[in-house]
Protein backbone atom coordinates (compact mmCIF):
# COMPACT_ATOMS: atom_id res chain seq x y z
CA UNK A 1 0.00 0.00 0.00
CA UNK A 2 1.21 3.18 -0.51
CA UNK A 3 1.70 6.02 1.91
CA UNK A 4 -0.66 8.78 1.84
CA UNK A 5 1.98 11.34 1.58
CA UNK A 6 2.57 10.00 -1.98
CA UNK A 7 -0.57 9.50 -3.13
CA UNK A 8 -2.02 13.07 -2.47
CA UNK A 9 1.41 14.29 -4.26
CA UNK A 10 0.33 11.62 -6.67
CA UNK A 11 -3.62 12.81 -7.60
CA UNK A 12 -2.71 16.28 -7.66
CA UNK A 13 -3.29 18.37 -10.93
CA UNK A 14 -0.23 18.17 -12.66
CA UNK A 15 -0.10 22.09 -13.13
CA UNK A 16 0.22 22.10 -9.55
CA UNK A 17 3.32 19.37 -9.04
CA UNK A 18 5.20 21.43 -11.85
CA UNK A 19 4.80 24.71 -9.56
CA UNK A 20 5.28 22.63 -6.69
CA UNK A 21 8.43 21.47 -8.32
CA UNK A 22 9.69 24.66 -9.69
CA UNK A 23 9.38 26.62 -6.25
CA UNK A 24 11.39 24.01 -4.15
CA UNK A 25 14.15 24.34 -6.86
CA UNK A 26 13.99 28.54 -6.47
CA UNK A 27 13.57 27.67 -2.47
CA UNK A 28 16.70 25.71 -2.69
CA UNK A 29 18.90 27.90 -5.17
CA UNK A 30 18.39 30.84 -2.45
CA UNK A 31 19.24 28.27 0.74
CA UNK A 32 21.76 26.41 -0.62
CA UNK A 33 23.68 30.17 -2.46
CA UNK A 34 23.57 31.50 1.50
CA UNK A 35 24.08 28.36 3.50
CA UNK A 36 26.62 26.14 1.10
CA UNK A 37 29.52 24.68 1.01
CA UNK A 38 29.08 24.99 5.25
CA UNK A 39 29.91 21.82 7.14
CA UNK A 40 26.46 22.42 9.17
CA UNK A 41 24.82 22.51 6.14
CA UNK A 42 26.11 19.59 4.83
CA UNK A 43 25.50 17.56 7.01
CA UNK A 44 21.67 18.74 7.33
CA UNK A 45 21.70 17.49 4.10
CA UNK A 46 23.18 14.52 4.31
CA UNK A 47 20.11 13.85 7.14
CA UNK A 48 17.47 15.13 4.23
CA UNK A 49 19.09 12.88 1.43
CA UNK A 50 19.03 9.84 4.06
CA UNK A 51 15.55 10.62 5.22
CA UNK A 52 14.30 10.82 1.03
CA UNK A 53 16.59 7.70 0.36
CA UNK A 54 14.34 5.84 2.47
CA UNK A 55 11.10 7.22 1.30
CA UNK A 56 11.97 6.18 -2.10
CA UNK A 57 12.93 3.02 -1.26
CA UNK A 58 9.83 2.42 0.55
CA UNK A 59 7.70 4.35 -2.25
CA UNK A 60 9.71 1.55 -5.26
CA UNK A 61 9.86 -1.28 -3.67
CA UNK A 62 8.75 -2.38 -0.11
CA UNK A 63 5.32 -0.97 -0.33
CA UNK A 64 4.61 -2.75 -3.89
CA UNK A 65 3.31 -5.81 -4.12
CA UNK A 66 4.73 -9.39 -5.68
CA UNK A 67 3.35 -9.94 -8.90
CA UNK A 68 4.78 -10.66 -12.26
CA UNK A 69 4.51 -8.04 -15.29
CA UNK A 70 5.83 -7.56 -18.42
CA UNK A 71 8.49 -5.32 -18.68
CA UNK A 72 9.20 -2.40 -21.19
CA UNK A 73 12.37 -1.72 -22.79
CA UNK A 74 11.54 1.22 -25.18
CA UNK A 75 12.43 4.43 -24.22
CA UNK A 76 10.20 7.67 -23.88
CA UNK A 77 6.83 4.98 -24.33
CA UNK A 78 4.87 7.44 -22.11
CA UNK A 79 5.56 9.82 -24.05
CA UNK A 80 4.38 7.82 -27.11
CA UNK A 81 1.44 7.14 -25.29
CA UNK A 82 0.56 10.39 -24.41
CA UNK A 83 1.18 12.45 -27.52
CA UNK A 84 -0.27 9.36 -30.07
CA UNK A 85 -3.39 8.28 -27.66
CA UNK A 86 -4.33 11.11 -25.32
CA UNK A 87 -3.16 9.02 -22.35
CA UNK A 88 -2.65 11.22 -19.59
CA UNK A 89 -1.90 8.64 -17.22
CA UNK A 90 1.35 7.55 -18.98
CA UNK A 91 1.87 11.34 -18.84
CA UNK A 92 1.39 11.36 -14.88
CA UNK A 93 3.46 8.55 -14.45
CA UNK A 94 6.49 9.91 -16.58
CA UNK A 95 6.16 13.42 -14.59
CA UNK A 96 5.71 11.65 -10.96
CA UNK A 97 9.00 9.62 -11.69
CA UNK A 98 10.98 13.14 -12.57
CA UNK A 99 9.02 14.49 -9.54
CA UNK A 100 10.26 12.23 -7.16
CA UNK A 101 14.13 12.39 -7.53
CA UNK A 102 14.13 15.76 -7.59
CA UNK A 103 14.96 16.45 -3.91
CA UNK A 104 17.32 13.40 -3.98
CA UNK A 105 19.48 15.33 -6.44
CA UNK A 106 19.15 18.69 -4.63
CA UNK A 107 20.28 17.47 -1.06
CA UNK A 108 23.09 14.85 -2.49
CA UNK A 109 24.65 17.74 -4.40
CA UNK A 110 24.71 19.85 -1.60
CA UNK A 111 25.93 17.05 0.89
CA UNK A 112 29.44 17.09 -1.80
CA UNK A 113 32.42 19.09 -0.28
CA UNK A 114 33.55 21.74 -2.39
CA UNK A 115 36.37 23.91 -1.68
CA UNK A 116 34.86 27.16 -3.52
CA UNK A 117 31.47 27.34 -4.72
CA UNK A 118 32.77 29.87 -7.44
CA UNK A 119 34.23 27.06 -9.22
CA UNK A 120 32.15 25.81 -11.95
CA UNK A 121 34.66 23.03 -12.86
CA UNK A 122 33.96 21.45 -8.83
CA UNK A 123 30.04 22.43 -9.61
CA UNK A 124 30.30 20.24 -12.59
CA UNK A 125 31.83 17.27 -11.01
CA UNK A 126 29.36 18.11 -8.43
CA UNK A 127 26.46 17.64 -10.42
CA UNK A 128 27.80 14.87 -12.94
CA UNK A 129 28.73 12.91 -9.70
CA UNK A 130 24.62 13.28 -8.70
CA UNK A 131 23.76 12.07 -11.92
CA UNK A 132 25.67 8.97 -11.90
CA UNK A 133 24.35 8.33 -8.51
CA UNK A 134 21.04 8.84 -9.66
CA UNK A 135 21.32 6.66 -12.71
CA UNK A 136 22.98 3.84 -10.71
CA UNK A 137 20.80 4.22 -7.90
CA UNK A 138 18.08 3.82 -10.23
CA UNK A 139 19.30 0.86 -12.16
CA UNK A 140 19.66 -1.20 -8.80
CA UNK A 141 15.94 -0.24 -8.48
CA UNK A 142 14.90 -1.20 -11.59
CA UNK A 143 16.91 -4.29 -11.75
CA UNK A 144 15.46 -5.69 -8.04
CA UNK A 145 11.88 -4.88 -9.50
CA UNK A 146 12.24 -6.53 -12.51
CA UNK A 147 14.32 -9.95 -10.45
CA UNK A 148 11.58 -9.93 -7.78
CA UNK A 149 8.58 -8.69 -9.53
CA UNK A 150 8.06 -5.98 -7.51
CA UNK A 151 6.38 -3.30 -9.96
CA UNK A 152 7.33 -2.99 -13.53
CA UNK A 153 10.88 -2.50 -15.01
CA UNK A 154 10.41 0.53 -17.74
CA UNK A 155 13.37 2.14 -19.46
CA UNK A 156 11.25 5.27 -19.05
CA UNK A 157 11.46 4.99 -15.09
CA UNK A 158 15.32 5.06 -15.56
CA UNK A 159 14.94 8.16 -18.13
CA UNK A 160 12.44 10.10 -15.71
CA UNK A 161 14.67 9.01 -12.56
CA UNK A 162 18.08 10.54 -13.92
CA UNK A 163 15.80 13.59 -15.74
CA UNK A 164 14.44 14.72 -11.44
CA UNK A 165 18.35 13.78 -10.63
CA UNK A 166 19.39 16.48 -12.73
CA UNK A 167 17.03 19.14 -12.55
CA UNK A 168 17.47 18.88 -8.35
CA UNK A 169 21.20 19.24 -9.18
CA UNK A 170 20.61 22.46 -11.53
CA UNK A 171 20.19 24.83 -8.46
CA UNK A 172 24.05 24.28 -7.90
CA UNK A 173 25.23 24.84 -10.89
CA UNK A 174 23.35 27.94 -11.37
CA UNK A 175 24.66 29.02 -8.24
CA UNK A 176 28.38 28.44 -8.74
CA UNK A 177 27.90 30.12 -12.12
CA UNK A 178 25.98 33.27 -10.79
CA UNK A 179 29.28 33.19 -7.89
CA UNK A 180 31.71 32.81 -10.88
CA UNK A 181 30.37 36.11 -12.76
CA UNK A 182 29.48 37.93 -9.64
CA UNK A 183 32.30 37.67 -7.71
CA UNK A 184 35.68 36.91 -9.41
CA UNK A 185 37.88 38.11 -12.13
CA UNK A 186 38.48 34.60 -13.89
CA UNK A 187 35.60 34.13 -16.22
CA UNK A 188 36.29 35.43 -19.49
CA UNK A 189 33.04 37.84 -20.05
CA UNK A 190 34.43 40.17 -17.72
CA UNK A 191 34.74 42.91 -20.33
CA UNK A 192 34.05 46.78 -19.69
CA UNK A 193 30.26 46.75 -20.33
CA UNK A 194 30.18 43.29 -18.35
CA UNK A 195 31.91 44.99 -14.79
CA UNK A 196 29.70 48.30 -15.57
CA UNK A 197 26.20 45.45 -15.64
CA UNK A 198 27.99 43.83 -11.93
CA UNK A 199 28.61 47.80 -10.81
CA UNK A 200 25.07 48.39 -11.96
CA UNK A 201 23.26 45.01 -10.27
CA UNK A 202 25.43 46.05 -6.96
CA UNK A 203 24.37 49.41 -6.78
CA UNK A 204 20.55 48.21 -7.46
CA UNK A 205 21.42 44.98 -4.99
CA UNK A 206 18.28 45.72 -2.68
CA UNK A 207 15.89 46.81 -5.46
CA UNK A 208 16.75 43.58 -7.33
CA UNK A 209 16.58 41.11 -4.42
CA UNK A 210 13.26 42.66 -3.12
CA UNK A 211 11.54 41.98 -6.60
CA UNK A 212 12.60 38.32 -7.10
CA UNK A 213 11.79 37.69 -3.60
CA UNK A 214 8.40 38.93 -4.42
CA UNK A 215 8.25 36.63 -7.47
CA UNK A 216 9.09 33.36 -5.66
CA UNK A 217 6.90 34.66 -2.30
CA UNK A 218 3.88 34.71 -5.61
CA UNK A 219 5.23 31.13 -6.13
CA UNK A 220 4.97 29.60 -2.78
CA UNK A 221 1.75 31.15 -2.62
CA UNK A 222 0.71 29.67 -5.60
CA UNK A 223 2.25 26.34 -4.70
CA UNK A 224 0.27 26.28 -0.97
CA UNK A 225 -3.04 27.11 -2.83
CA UNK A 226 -3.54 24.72 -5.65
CA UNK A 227 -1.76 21.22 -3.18
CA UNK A 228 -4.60 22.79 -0.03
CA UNK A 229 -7.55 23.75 -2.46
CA UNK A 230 -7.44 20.05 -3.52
CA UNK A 231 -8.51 18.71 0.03
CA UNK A 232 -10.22 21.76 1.73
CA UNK A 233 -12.23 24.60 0.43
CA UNK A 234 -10.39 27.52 -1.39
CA UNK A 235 -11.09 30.09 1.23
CA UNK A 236 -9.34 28.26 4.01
CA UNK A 237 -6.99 27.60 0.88
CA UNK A 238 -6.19 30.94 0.49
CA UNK A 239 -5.84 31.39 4.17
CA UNK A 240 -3.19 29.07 4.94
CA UNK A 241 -1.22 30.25 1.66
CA UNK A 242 -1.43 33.88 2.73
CA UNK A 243 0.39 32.62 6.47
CA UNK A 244 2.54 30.72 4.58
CA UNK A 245 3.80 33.26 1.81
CA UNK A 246 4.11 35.77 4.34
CA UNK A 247 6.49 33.31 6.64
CA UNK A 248 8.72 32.85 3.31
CA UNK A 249 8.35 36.48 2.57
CA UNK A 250 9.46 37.70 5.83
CA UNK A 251 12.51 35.30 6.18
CA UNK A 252 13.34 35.91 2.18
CA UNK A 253 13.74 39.72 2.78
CA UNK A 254 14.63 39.52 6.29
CA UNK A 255 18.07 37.67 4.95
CA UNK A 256 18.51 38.53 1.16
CA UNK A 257 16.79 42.09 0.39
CA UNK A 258 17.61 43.80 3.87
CA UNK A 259 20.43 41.50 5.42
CA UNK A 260 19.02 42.13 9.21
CA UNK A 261 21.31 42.13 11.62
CA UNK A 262 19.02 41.21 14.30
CA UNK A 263 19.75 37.88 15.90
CA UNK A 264 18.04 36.25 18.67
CA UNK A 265 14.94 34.35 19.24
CA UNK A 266 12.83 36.89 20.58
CA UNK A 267 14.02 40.06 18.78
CA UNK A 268 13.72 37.85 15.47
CA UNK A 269 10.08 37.12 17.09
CA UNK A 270 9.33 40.62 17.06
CA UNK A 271 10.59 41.95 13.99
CA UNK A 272 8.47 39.33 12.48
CA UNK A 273 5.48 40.60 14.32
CA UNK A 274 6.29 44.09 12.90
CA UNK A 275 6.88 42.35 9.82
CA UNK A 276 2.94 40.80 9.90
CA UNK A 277 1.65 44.20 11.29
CA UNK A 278 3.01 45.91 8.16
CA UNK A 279 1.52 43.20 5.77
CA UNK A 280 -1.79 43.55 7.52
CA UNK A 281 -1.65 47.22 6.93
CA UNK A 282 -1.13 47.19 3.76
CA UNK A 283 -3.63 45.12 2.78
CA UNK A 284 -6.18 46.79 4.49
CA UNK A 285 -4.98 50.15 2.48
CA UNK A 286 -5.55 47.75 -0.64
CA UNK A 287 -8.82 46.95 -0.57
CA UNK A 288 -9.80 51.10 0.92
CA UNK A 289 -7.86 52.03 -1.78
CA UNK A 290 -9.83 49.41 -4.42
CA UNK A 291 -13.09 50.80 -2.77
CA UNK A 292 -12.45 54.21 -3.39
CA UNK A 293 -10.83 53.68 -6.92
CA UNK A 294 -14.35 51.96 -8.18
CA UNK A 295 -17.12 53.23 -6.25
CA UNK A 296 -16.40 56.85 -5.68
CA UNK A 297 -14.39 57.91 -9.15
CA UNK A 298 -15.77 54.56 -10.84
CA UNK A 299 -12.40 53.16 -12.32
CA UNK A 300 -12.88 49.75 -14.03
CA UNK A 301 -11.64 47.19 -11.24
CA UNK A 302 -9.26 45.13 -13.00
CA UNK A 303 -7.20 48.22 -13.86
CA UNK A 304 -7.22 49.43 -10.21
CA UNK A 305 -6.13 46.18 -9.19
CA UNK A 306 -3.21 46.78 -11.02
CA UNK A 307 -1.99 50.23 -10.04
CA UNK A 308 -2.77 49.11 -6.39
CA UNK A 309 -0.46 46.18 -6.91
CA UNK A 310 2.56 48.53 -7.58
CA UNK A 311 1.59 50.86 -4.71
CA UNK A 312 1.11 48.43 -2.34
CA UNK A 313 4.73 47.09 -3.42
CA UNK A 314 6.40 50.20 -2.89
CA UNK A 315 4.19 50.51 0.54
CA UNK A 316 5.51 46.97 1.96
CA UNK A 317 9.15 48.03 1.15
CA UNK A 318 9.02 51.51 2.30
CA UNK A 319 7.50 49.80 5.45
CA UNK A 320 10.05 46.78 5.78
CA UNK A 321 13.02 49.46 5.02
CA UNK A 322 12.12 52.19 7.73
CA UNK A 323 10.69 50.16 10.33
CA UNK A 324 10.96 46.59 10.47
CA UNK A 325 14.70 45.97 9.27
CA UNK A 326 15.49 49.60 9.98
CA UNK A 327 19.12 50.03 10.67
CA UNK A 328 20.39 50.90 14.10
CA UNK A 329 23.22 53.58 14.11
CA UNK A 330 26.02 52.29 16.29
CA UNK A 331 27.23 54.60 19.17
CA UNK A 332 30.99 55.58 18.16
């Protein structure tokens, strides 16, 4: 029988699993560029990767059942399937394999030493290390299945296996690559106009950092949404991906747009609640500033909506750069 965890994952709509998918990568890019190549770190994933090794063991083989089926050898025959007879379910299948190595290449790469994580020689051996791994790991899989009839040995299983390998170990590479460019004077696109576009991104750092953390916050929102509004009823949907958004948001700018030197449990605690407190304010000037934009000078909705979405954005950082992650003048 298989565990719940998977099979929810597993009847989700597969729009949601890809957004699902695409903001743990984003997640894990931002982590892993702030926490890596630390030896705490590493070793936090080494307890993930351990802890996912044994769901997917459990997931592939001792949860499935004993009976003999015919295996298939040709490659990409979901795929065939899908795009020849409509078959969604070979689709699923396909995508769910992909879906579930993903964080098994994401915390192996990051449980690799490295001795600079601006080197994208060591983030290529890095990541072609995870894909071997991957690929072998899934071999030994797919071999034991197809030996003691436990599920079905595809070729496709092995193809979607190593594909979620290497898309978890993308977020590293990227990474190293961004650290390459950013930060040294070996890569060979470090012209004139090139040091003037790093000058530029530094001087813009904060505007920059507070606009893609707003884009993955919209993601996580997204992601918390469509996985609750399949089991409980979209308001209370929508509540529990507003709380979480907001926790991502506040920890997301708390560490990458405003670098707050706060530490501590309970000042942390506090500067969150300020954090809230400013959220909730804002959103109550959204919807007095919606009211007044359609009922008293009658401007269509949809267009409001929009020009309240860019005032409200400049309101939240004004807000989180003045008085929650305000910076303290020290006393000389």
């Amino acid at each position: 029988m298989e565990p719940i965890l998977f099979s929810a994952i597993y009847h989700l709509p597969l729009l949601s699993t890809a957004i699902l998918a695409v903001t743990f990568l984003l997640l894990w890019g931002i982590v892993s560029s702030r926490k890596y190549p630390g030896s705490d770190w590493r070793v936090l994933c080494g307890v993930l990767f351990g802890l996912w090794l044994a769901a997917a063991l459990y997931y592939t083989l001792l949860c499935r059942d004993i009976y003999p089926r015919e295996p298939h050898l040709e490659p990409f025959r979901s795929l065939r399937l899908f795009f020849r007879e409509n078959n969604r379910g070979a689709l699923r299948e396909f995508w769910m394999n992909i879906l579930l190595f993903i964080p098994g290449g994401a915390f192996y790469t990051n449980l690799l030493p490295s001795k600079d994580r601006a080197s994208v020689p060591d983030a290529l051996r890095r990541s072609g290390l995870t894909l071997l791994t991957g690929l072998s790991f899934t071999a030994v899989i797919e071999a034991i299945q197809w030996r003691a009839n436990l599920g079905q040995f595809e070729t496709d299983d092995l193809i979607a296996n190593t594909a979620g390998t290497f898309l978890g170990a993308c977020p590293a590479l990227v990474v190293s690559i961004a650290y390459f460019l950013y930060t040294t004077d070996r890569n060979p696109f470090r012209t004139k106009f090139f040091r003037g576009c790093v000058n530029l991104l530094r001087r813009f750092r904060e505007a920059i950092a507070y606009i893609f953390c707003g884009g993955t916050t919209t993601f996580v929102n997204w992601s918390v949404y469509f996985i609750s509004a399949s089991v409980l009823h979209y308001l209370a949907a929508d509540v529990i991906a507003w709380i979480v958004s907001i926790l991502f948001s506040f920890a997301a700018n708390r560490t990458l747009v405003f670098r707050s030197e706060v530490r501590g449990f309970f000042p942390i605690l506090a500067e969150g609640a300020l954090f809230v407190a400013g959220r909730l304010f804002t959103f109550a000037a959204e919807l007095g500033m919606h009211w007044v934009g359609v009922e008293v000078f009658g401007i269509p909705a949809d267009i409001m909506k929009f020009f309240i979405a860019i005032a409200v954005a400049f309101l939240n950082y004004a807000f989180g750069k003045l008085v929650v992650f305000r910076k303290v003048k020290r006393e000389e």
